[in-house]
PDB file of N, CA and C in Angstrom:
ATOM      1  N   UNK A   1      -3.238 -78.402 -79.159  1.00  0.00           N
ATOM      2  CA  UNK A   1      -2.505 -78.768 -77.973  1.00  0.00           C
ATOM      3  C   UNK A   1      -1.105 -78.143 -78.026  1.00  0.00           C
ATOM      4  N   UNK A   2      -0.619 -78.147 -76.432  1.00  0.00           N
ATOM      5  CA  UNK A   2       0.736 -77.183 -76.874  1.00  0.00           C
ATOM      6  C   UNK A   2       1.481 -77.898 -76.869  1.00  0.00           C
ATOM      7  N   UNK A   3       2.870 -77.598 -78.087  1.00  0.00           N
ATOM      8  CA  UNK A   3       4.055 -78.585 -78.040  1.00  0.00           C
ATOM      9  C   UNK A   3       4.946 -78.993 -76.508  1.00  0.00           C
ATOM     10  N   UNK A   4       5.502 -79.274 -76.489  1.00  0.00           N
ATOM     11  CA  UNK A   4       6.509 -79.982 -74.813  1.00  0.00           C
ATOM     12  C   UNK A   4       7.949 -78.584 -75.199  1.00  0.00           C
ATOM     13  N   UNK A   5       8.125 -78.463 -74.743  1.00  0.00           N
ATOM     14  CA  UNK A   5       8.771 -77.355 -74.022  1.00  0.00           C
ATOM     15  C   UNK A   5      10.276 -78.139 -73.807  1.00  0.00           C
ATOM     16  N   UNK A   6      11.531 -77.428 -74.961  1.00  0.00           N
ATOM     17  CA  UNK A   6      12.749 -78.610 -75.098  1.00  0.00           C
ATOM     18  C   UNK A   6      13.449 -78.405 -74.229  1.00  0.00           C
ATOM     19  N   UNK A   7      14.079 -78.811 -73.548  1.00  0.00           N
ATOM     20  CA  UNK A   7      15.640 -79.031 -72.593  1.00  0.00           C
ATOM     21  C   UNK A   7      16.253 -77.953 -73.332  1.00  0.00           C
ATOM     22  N   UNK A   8      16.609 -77.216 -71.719  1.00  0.00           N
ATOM     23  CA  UNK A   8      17.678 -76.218 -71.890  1.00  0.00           C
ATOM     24  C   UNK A   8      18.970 -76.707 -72.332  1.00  0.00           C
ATOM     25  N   UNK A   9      19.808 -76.101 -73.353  1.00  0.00           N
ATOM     26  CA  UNK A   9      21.203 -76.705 -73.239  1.00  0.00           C
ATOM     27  C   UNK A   9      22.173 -75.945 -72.447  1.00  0.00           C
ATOM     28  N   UNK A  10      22.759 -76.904 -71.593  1.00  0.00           N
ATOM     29  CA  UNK A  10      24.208 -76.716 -70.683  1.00  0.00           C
ATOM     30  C   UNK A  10      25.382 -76.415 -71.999  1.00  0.00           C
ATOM     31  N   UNK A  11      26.112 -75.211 -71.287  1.00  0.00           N
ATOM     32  CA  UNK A  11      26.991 -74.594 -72.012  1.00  0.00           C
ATOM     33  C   UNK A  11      28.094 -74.869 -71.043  1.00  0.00           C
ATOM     34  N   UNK A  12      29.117 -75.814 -71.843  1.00  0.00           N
ATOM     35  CA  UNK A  12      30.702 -76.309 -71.770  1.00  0.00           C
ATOM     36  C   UNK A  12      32.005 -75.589 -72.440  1.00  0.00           C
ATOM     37  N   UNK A  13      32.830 -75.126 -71.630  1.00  0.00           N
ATOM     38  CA  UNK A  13      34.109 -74.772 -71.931  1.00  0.00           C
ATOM     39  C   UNK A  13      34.060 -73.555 -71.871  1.00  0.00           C
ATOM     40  N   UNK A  14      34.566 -73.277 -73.388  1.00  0.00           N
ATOM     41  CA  UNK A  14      34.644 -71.757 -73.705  1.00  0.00           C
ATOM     42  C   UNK A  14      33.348 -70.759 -73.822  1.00  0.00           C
ATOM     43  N   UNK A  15      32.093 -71.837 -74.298  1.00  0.00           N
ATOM     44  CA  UNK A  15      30.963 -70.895 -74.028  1.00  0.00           C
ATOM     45  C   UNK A  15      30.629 -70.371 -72.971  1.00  0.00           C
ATOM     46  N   UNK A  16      30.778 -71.153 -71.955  1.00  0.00           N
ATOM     47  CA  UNK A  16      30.543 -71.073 -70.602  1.00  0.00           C
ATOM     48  C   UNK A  16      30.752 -69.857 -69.600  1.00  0.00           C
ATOM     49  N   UNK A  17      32.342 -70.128 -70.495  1.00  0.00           N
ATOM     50  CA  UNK A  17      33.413 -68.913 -69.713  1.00  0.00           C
ATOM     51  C   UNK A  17      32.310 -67.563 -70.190  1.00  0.00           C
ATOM     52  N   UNK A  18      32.400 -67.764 -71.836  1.00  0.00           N
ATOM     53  CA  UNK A  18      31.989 -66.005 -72.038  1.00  0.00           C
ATOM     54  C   UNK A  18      30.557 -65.584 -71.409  1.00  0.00           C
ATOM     55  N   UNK A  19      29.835 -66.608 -71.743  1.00  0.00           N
ATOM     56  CA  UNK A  19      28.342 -66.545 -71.060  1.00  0.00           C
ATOM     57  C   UNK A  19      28.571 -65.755 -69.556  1.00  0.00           C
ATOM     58  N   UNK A  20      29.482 -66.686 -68.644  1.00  0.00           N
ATOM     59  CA  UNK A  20      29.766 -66.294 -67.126  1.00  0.00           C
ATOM     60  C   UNK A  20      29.951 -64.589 -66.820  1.00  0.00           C
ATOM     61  N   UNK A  21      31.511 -64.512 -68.165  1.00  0.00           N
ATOM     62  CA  UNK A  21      31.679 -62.875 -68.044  1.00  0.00           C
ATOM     63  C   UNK A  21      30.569 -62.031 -68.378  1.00  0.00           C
ATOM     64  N   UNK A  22      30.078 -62.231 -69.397  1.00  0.00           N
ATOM     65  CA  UNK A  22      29.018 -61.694 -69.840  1.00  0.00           C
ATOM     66  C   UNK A  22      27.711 -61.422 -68.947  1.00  0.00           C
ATOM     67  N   UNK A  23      27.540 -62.329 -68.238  1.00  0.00           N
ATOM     68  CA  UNK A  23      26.137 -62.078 -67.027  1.00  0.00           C
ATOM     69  C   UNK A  23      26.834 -61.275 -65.843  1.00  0.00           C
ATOM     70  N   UNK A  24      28.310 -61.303 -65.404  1.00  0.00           N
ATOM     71  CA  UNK A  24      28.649 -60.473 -64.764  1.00  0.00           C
ATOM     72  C   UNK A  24      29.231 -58.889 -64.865  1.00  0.00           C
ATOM     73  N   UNK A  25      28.675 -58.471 -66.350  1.00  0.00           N
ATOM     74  CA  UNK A  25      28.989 -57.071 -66.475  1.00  0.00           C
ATOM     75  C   UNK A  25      27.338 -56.256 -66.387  1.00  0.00           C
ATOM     76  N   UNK A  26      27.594 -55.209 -65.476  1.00  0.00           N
ATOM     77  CA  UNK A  26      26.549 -54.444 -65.442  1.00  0.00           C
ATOM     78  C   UNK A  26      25.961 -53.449 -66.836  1.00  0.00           C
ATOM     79  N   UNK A  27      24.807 -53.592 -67.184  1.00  0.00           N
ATOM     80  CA  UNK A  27      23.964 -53.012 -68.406  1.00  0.00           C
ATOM     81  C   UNK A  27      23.934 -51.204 -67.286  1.00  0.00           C
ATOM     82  N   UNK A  28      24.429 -50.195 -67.811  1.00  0.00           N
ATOM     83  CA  UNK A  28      23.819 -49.185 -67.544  1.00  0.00           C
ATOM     84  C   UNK A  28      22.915 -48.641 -68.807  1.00  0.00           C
ATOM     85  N   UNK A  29      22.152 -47.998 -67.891  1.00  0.00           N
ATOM     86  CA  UNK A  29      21.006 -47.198 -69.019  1.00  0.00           C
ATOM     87  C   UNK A  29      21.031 -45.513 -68.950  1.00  0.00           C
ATOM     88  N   UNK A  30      20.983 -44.990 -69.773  1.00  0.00           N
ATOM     89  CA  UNK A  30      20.707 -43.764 -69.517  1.00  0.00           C
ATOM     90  C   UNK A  30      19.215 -42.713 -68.731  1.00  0.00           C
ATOM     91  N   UNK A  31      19.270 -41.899 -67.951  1.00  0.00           N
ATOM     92  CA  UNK A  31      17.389 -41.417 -68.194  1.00  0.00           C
ATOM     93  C   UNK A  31      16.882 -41.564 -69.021  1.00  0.00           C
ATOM     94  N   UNK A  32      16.693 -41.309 -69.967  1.00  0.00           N
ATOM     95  CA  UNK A  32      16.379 -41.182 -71.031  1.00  0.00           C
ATOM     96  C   UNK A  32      16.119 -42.579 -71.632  1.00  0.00           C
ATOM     97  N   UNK A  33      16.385 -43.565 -71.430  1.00  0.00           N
ATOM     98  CA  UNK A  33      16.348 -44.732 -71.776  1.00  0.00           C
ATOM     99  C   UNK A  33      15.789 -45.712 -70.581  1.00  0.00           C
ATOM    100  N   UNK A  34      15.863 -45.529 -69.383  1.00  0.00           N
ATOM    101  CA  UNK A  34      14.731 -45.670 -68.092  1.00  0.00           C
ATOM    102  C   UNK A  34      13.893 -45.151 -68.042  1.00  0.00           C
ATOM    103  N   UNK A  35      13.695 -44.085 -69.158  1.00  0.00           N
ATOM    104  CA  UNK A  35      12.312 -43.340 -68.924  1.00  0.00           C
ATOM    105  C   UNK A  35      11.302 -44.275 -70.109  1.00  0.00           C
ATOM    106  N   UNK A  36      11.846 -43.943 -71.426  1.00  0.00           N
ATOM    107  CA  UNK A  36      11.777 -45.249 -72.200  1.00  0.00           C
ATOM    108  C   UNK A  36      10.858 -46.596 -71.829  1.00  0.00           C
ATOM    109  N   UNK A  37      11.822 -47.355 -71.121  1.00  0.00           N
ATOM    110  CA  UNK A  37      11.468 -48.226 -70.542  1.00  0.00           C
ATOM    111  C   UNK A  37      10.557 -48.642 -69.673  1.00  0.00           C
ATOM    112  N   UNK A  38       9.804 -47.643 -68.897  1.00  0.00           N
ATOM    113  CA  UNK A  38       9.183 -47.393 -67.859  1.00  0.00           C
ATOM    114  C   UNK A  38       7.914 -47.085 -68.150  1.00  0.00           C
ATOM    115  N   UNK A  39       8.359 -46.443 -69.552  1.00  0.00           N
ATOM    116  CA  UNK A  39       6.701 -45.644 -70.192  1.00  0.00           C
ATOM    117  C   UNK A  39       6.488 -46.713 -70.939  1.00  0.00           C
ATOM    118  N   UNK A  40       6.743 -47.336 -71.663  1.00  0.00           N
ATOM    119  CA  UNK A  40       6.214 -48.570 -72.525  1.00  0.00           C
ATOM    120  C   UNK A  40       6.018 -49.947 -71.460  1.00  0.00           C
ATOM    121  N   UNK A  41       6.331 -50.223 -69.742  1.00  0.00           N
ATOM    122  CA  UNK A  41       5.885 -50.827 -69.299  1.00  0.00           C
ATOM    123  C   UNK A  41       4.668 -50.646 -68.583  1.00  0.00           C
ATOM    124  N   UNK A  42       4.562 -49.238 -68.574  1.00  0.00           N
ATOM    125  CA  UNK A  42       3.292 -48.690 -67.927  1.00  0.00           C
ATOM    126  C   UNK A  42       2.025 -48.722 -69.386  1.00  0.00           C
ATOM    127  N   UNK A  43       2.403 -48.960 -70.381  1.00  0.00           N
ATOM    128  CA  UNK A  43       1.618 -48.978 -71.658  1.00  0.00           C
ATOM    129  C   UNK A  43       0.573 -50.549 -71.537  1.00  0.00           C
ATOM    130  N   UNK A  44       1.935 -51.503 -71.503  1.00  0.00           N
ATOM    131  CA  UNK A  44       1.718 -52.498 -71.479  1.00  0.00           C
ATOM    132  C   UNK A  44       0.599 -52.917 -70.287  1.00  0.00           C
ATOM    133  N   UNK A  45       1.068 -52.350 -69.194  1.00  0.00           N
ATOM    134  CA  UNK A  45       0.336 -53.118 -68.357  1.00  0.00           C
ATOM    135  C   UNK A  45      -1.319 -52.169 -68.576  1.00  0.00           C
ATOM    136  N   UNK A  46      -1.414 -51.221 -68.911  1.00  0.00           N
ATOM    137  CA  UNK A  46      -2.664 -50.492 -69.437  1.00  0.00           C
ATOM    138  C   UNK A  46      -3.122 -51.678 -70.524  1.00  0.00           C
ATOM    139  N   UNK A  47      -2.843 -51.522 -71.081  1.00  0.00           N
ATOM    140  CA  UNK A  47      -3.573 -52.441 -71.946  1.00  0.00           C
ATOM    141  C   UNK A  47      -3.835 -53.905 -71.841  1.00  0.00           C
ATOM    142  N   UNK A  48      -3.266 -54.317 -70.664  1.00  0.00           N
ATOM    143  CA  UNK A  48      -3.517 -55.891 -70.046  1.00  0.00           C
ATOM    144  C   UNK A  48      -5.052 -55.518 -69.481  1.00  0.00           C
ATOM    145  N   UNK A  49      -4.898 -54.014 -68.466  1.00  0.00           N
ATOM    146  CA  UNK A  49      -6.017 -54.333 -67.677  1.00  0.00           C
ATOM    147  C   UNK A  49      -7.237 -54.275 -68.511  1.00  0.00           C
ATOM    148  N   UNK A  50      -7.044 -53.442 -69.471  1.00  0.00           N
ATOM    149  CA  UNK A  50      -8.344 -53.133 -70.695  1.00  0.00           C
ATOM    150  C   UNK A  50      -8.968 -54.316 -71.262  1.00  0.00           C
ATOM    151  N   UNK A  51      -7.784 -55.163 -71.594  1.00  0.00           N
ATOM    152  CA  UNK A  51      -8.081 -56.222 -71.996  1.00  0.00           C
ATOM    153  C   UNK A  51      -9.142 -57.278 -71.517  1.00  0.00           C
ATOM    154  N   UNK A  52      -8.534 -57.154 -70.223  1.00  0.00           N
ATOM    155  CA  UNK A  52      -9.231 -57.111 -68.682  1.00  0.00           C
ATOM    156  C   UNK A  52     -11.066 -56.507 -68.735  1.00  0.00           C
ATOM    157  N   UNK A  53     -10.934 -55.771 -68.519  1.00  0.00           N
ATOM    158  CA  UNK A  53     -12.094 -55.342 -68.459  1.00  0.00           C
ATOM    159  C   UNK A  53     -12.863 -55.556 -69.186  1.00  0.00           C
ATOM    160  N   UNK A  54     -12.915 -55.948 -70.861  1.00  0.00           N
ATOM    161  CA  UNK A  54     -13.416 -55.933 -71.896  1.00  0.00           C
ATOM    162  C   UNK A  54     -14.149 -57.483 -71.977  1.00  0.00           C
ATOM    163  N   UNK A  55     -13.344 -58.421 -71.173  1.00  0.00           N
ATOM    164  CA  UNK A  55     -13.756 -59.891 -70.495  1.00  0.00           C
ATOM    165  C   UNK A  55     -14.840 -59.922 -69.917  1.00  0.00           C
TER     166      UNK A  55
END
């Protein structure tokens, strides 16, 4: 059976603050690193459908 799934914890004060700045700075990526990314999600989902099929 699966365990219960714990309460998120709320972040007060100073964590808060940095957490806040922190989700508001943009991640750039390079090509090269969107390409990356793109090819190992196209992997993934290949091998879901296989998985798939093999059902």
């Amino acid at each position: 059976m699966a365990r219960p799934i714990r309460e998120t914890p709320i972040l007060f004060g100073e964590d808060a603050r940095r957490f806040e700045e922190r989700m508001k700075q943009v991640r750039r990526e390079t090509p090269e690193e969107r390409e990356r990314r793109l090819a190992n999600y196209r992997l993934a989902i290949k091998m879901l459908e296989k998985g798939k099929q093999k059902q």
